[in-house]
C-alpha atoms as a PDB file:
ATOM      1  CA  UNK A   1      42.194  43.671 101.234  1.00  0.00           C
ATOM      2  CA  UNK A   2      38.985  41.590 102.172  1.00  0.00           C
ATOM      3  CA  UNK A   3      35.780  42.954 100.656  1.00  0.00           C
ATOM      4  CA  UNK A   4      33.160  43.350 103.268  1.00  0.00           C
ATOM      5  CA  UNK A   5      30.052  41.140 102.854  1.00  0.00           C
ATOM      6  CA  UNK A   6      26.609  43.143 102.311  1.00  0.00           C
ATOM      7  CA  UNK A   7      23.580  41.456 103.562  1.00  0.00           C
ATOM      8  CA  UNK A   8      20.390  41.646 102.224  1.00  0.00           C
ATOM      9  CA  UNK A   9      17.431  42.123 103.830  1.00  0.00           C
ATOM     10  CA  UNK A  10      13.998  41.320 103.095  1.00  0.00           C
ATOM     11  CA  UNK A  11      11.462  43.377 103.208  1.00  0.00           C
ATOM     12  CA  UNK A  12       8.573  42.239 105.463  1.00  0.00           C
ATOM     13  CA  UNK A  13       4.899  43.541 103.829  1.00  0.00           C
ATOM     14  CA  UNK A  14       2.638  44.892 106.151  1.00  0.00           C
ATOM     15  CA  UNK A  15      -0.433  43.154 107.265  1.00  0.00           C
ATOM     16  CA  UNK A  16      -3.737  44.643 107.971  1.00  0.00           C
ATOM     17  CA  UNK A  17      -5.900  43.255 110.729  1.00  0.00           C
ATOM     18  CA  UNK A  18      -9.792  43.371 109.622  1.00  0.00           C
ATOM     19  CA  UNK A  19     -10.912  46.221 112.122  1.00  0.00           C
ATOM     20  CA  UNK A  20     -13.539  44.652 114.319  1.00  0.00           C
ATOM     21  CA  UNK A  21     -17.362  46.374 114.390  1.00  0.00           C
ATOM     22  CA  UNK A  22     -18.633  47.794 117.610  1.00  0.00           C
ATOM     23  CA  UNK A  23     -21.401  45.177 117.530  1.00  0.00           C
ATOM     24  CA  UNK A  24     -22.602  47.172 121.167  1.00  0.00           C
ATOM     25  CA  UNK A  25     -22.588  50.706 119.237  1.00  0.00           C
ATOM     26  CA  UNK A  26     -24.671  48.716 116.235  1.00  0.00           C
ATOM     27  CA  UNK A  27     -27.116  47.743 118.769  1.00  0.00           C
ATOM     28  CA  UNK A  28     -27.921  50.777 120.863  1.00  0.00           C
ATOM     29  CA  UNK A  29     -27.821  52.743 116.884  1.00  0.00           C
ATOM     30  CA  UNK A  30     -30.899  49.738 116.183  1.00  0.00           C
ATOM     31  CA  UNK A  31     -32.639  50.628 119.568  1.00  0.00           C
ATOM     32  CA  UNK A  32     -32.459  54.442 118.981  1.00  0.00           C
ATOM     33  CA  UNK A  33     -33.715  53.736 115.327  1.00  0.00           C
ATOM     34  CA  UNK A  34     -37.033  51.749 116.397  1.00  0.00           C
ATOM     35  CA  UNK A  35     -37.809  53.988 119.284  1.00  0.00           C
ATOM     36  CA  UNK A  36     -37.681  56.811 116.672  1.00  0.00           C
ATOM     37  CA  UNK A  37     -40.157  54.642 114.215  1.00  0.00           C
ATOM     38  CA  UNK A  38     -42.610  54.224 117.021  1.00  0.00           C
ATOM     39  CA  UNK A  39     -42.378  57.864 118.238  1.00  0.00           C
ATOM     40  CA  UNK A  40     -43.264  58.648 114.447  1.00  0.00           C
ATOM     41  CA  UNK A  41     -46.270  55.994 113.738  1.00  0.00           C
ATOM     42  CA  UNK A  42     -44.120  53.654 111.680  1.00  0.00           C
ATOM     43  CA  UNK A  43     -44.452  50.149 111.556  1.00  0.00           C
ATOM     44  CA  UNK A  44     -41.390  47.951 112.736  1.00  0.00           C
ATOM     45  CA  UNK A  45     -40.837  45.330 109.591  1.00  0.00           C
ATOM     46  CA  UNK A  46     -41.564  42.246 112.304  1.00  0.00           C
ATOM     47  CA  UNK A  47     -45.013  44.213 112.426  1.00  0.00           C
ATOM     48  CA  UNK A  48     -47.966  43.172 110.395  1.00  0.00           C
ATOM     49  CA  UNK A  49     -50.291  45.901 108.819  1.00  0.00           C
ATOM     50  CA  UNK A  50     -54.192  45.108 109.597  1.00  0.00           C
ATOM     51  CA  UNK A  51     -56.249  45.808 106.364  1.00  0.00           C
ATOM     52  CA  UNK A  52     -59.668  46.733 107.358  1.00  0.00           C
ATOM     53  CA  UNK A  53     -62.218  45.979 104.685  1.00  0.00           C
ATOM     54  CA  UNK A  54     -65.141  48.248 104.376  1.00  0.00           C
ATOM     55  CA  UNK A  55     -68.860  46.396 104.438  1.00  0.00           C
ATOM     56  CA  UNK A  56     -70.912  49.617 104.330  1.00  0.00           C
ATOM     57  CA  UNK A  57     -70.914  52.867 103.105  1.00  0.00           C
ATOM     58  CA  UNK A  58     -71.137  55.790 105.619  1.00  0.00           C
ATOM     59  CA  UNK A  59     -74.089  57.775 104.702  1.00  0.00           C
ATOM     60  CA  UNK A  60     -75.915  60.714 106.406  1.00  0.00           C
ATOM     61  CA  UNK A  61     -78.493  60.983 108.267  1.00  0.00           C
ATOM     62  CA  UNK A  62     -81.358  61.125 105.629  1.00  0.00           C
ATOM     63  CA  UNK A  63     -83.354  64.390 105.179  1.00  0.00           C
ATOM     64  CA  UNK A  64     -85.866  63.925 102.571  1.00  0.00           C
ATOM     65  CA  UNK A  65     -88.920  61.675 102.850  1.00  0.00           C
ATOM     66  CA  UNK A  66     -91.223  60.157  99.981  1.00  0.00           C
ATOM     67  CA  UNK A  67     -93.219  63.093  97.748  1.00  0.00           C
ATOM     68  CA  UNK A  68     -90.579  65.729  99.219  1.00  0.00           C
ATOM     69  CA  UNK A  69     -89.829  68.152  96.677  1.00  0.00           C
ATOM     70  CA  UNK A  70     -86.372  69.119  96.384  1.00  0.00           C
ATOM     71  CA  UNK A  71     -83.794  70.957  93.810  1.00  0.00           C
ATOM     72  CA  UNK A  72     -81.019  69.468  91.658  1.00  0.00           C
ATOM     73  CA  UNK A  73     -78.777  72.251  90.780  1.00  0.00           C
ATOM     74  CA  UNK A  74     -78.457  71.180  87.467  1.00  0.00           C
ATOM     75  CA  UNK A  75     -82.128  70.057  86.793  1.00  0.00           C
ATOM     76  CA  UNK A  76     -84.087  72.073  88.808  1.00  0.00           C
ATOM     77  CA  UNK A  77     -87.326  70.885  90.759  1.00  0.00           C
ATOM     78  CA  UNK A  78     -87.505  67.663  91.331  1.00  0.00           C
ATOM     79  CA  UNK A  79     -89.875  65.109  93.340  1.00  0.00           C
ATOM     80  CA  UNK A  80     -88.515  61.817  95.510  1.00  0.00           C
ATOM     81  CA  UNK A  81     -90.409  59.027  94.004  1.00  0.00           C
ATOM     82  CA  UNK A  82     -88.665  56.206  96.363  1.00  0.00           C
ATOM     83  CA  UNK A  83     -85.842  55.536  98.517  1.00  0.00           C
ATOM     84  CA  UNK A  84     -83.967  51.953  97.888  1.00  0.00           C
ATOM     85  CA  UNK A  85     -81.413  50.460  98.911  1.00  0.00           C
ATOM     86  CA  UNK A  86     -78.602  48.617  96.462  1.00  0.00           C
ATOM     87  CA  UNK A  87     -75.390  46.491  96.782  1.00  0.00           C
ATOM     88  CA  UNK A  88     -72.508  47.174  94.566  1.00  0.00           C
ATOM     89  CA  UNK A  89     -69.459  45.069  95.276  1.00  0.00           C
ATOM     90  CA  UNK A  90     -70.133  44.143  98.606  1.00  0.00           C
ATOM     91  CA  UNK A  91     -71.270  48.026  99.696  1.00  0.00           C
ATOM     92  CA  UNK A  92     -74.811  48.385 100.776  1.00  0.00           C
ATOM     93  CA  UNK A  93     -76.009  51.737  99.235  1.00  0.00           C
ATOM     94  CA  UNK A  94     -78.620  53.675 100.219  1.00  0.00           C
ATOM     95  CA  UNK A  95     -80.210  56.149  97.534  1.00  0.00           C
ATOM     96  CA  UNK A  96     -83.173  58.572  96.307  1.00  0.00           C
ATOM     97  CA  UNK A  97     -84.969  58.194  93.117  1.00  0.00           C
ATOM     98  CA  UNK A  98     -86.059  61.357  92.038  1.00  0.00           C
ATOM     99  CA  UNK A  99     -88.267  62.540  89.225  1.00  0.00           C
ATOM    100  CA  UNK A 100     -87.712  65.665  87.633  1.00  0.00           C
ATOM    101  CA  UNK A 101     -91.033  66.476  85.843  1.00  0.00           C
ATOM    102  CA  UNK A 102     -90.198  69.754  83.464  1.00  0.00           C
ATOM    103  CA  UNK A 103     -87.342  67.564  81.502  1.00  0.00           C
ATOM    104  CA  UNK A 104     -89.196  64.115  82.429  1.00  0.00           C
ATOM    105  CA  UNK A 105     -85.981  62.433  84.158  1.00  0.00           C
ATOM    106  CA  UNK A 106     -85.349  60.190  86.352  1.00  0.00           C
ATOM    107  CA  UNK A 107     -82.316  60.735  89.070  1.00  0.00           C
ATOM    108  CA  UNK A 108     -80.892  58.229  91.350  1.00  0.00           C
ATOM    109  CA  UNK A 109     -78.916  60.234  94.146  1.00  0.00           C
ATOM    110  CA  UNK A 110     -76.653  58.081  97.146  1.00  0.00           C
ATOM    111  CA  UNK A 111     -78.092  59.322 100.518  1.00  0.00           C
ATOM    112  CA  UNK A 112     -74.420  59.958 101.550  1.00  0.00           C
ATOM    113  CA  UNK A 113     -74.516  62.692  98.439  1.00  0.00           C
ATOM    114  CA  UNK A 114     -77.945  64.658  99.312  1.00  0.00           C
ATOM    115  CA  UNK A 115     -75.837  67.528 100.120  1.00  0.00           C
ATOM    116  CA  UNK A 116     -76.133  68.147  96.438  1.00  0.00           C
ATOM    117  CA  UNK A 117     -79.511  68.411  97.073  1.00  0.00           C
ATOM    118  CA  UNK A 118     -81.622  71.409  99.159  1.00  0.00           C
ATOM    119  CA  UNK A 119     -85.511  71.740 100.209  1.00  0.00           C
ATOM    120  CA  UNK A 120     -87.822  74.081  97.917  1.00  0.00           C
ATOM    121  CA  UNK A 121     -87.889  77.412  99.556  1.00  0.00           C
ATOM    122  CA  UNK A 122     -89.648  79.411 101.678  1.00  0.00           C
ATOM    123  CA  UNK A 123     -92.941  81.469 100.620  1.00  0.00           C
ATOM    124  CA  UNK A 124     -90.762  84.658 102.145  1.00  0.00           C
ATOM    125  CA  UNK A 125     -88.032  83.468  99.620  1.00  0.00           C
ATOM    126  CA  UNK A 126     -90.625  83.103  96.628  1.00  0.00           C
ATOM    127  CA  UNK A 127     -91.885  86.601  97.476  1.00  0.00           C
ATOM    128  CA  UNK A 128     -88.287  87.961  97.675  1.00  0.00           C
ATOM    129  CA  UNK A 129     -87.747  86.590  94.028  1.00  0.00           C
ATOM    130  CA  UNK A 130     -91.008  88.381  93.363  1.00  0.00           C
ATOM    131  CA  UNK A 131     -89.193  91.705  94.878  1.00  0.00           C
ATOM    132  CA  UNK A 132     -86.469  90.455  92.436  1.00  0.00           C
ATOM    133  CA  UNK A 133     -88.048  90.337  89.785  1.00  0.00           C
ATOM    134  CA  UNK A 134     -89.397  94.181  90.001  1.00  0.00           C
ATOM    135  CA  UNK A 135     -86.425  95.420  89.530  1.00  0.00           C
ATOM    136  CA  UNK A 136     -84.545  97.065  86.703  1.00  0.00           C
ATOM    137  CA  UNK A 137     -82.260  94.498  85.045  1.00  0.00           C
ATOM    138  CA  UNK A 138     -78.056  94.886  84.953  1.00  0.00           C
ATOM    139  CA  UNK A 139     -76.712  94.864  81.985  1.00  0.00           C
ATOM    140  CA  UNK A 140     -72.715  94.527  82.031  1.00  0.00           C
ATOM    141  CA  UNK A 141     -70.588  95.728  78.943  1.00  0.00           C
ATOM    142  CA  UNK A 142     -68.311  92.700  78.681  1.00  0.00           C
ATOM    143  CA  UNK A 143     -68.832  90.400  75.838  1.00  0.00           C
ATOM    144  CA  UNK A 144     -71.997  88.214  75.342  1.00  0.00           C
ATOM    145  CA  UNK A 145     -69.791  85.017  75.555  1.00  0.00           C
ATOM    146  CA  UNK A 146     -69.063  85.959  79.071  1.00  0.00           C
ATOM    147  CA  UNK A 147     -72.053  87.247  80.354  1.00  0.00           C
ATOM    148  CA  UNK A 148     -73.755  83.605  78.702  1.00  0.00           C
ATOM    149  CA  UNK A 149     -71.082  81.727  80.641  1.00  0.00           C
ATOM    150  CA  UNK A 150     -72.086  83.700  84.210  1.00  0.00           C
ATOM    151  CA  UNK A 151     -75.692  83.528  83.393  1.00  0.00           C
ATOM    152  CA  UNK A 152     -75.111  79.523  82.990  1.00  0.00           C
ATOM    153  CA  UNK A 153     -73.373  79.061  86.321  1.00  0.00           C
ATOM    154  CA  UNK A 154     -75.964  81.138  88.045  1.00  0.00           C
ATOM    155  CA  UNK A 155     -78.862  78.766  86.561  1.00  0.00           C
ATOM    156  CA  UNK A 156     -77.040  75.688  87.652  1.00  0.00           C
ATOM    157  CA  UNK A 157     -76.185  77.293  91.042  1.00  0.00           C
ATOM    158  CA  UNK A 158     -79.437  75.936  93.026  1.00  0.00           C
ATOM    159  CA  UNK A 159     -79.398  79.119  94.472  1.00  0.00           C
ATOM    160  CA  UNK A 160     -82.790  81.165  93.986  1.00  0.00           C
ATOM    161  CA  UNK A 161     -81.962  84.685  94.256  1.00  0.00           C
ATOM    162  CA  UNK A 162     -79.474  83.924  91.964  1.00  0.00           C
ATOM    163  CA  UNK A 163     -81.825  82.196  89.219  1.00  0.00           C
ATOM    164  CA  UNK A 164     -84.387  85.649  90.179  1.00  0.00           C
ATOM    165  CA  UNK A 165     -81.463  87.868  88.920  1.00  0.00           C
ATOM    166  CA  UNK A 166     -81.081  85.820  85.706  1.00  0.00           C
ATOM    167  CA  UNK A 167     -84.572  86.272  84.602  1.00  0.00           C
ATOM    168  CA  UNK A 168     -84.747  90.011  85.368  1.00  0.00           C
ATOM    169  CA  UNK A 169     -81.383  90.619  83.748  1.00  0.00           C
ATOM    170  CA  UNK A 170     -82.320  88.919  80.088  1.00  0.00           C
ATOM    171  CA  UNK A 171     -85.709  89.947  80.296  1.00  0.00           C
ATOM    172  CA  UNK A 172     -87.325  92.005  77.869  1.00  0.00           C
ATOM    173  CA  UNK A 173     -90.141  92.977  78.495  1.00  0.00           C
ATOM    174  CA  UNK A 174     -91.533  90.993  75.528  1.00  0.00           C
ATOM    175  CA  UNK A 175     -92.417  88.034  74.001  1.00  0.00           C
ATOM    176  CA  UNK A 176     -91.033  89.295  70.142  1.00  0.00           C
ATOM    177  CA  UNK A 177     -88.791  86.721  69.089  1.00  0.00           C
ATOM    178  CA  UNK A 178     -86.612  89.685  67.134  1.00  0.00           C
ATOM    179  CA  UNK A 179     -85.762  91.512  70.485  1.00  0.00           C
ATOM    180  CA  UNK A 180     -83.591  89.014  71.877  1.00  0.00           C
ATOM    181  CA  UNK A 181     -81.228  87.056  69.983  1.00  0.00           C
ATOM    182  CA  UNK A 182     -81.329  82.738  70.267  1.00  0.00           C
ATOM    183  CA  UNK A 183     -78.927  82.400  73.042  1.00  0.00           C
ATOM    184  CA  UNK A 184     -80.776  85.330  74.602  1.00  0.00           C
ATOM    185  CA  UNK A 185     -83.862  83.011  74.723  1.00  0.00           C
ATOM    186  CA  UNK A 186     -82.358  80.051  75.171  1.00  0.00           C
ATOM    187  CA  UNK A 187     -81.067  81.176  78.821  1.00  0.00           C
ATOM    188  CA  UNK A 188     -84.097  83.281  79.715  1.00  0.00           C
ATOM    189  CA  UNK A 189     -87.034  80.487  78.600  1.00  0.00           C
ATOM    190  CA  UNK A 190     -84.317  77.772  80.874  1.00  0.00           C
ATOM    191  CA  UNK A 191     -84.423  80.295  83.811  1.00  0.00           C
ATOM    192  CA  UNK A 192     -87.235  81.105  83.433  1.00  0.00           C
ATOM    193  CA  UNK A 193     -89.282  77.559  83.329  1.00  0.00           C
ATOM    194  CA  UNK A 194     -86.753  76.934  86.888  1.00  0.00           C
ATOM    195  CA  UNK A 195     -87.712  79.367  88.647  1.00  0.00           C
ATOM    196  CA  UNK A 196     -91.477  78.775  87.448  1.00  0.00           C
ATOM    197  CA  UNK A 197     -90.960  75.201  88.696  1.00  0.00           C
ATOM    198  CA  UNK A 198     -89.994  75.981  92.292  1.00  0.00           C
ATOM    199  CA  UNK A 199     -93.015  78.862  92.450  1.00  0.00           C
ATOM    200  CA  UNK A 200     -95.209  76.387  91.622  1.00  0.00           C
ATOM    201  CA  UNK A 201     -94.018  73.553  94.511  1.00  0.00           C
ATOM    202  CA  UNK A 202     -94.111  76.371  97.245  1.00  0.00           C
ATOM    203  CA  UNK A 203     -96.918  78.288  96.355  1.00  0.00           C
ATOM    204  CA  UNK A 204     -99.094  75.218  95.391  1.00  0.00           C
ATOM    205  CA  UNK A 205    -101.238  76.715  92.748  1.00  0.00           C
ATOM    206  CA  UNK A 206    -101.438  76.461  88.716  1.00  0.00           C
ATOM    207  CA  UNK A 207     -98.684  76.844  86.464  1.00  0.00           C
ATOM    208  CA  UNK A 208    -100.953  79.798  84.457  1.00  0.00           C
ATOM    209  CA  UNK A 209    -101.529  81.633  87.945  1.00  0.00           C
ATOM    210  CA  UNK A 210     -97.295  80.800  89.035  1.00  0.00           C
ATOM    211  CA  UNK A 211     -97.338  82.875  85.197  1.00  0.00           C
ATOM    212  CA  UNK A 212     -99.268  85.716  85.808  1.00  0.00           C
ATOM    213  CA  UNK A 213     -97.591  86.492  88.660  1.00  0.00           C
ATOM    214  CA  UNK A 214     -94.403  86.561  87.277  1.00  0.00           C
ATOM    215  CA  UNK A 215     -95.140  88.114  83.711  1.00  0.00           C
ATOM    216  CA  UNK A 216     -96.897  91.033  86.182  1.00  0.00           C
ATOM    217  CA  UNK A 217     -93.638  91.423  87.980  1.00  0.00           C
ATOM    218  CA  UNK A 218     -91.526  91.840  85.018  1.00  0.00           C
ATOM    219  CA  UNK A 219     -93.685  94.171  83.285  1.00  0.00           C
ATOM    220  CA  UNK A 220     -94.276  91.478  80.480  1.00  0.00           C
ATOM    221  CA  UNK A 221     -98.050  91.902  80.783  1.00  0.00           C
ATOM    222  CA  UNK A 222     -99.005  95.240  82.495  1.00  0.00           C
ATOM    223  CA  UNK A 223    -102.739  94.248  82.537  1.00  0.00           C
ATOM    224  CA  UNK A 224    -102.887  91.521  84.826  1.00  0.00           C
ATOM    225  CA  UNK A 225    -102.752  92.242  88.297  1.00  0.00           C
ATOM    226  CA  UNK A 226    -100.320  90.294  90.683  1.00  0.00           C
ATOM    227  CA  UNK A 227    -102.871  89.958  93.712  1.00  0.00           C
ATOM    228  CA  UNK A 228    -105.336  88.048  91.299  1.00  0.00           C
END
């Protein structure tokens, strides 16, 4: 019998076609994307950024004039001695010298910083701090180290009433260097000599009369009379 002949077939490997982008989808995706930059501030990257440079310093409007007194928090009473004017690095800056005569200093204050600065009071603030003064001191039971760190913040506050309560709260009624111990002192003579300071600038009289009126109102000398 005849075998039967077999053929053979080859098999033919599939070829993939590169699939073809949507370049119409890719563009309205590219519109949707910069509309959405603009809607949100951005910058497109064709877009250049405009650097502005800055030629002068934005200050207030000035408050203080020449021989104004005025308080540094953390100096106390101070005097304005000059206002100049300076360039640093291509920035004009305006600024207050100002002396401060109890620790013999010198400040120099920018204009567009004076709100670290505030007028002298009132007389009806100095006689407040009188009122103040009169009454009888608080004395907290927490620890010394504590109370020191209050009293401290309270002296470099700026803020009168708050310098009043210091002195009437450490003082003793005395001038015995045993009754109080050195840190004692230390904060009472500092409060003391700022709140002195600012009496003195409002009230315009000597510092032994700005004295006698406050010794009087702490009971520290019960023979002087506060009207004198």
């Amino acid at each position: 019998m005849k075998k039967k002949k077999i053929k053979k077939t080859k098999l033919k490997k599939k070829v993939t076609k590169p699939i073809k982008k949507n370049l119409k989808t890719k563009t309205f995706q590219n519109k949707v994307k910069e509309e959405t930059q603009k809607r949100r501030g951005a910058y497109s990257p064709d877009e250049k950024i405009e650097i502005k440079k800055i030629k002068k310093q934005a200050t207030e409007k000035r408050k203080y004039n020449l021989k104004d007194f005025v308080v540094y928090p953390k100096h106390g009473v101070g005097k304005i001695i000059a206002v100049e004017k300076a360039t640093i690095g291509q920035i004009e800056i305006q600024f207050y010298k100002i002396f401060i005569e109890k620790e013999k200093l010198t400040l120099t204050v920018p204009i567009n910083q004076q709100t670290n600065l505030r007028p002298i009071s009132s007389i009806n603030q100095i006689n407040k701090c009188i009122s103040i003064l009169k009454t009888k001191p608080k004395i907290k039971r927490t620890m010394w180290s504590r109370r020191a760190q209050e009293y401290d913040q309270k002296i470099n506050s700026g803020k009168i009433y708050e310098l009043a309560e210091v002195v009437k709260d450490l003082n003793k009624n005395t001038d015995i260097i045993a009754d109080q111990s050195y840190s004692e002192r230390q904060l009472f003579e500092k409060a003391y000599e700022r709140l002195k300071s600012e009496f003195e600038a409002v009230m315009k009289v000597s510092p032994e009369e700005v004295q006698k009126k406050m010794d009087k109102a702490l009971g520290r000398d019960k023979n002087i009379d506060l009207e004198q």
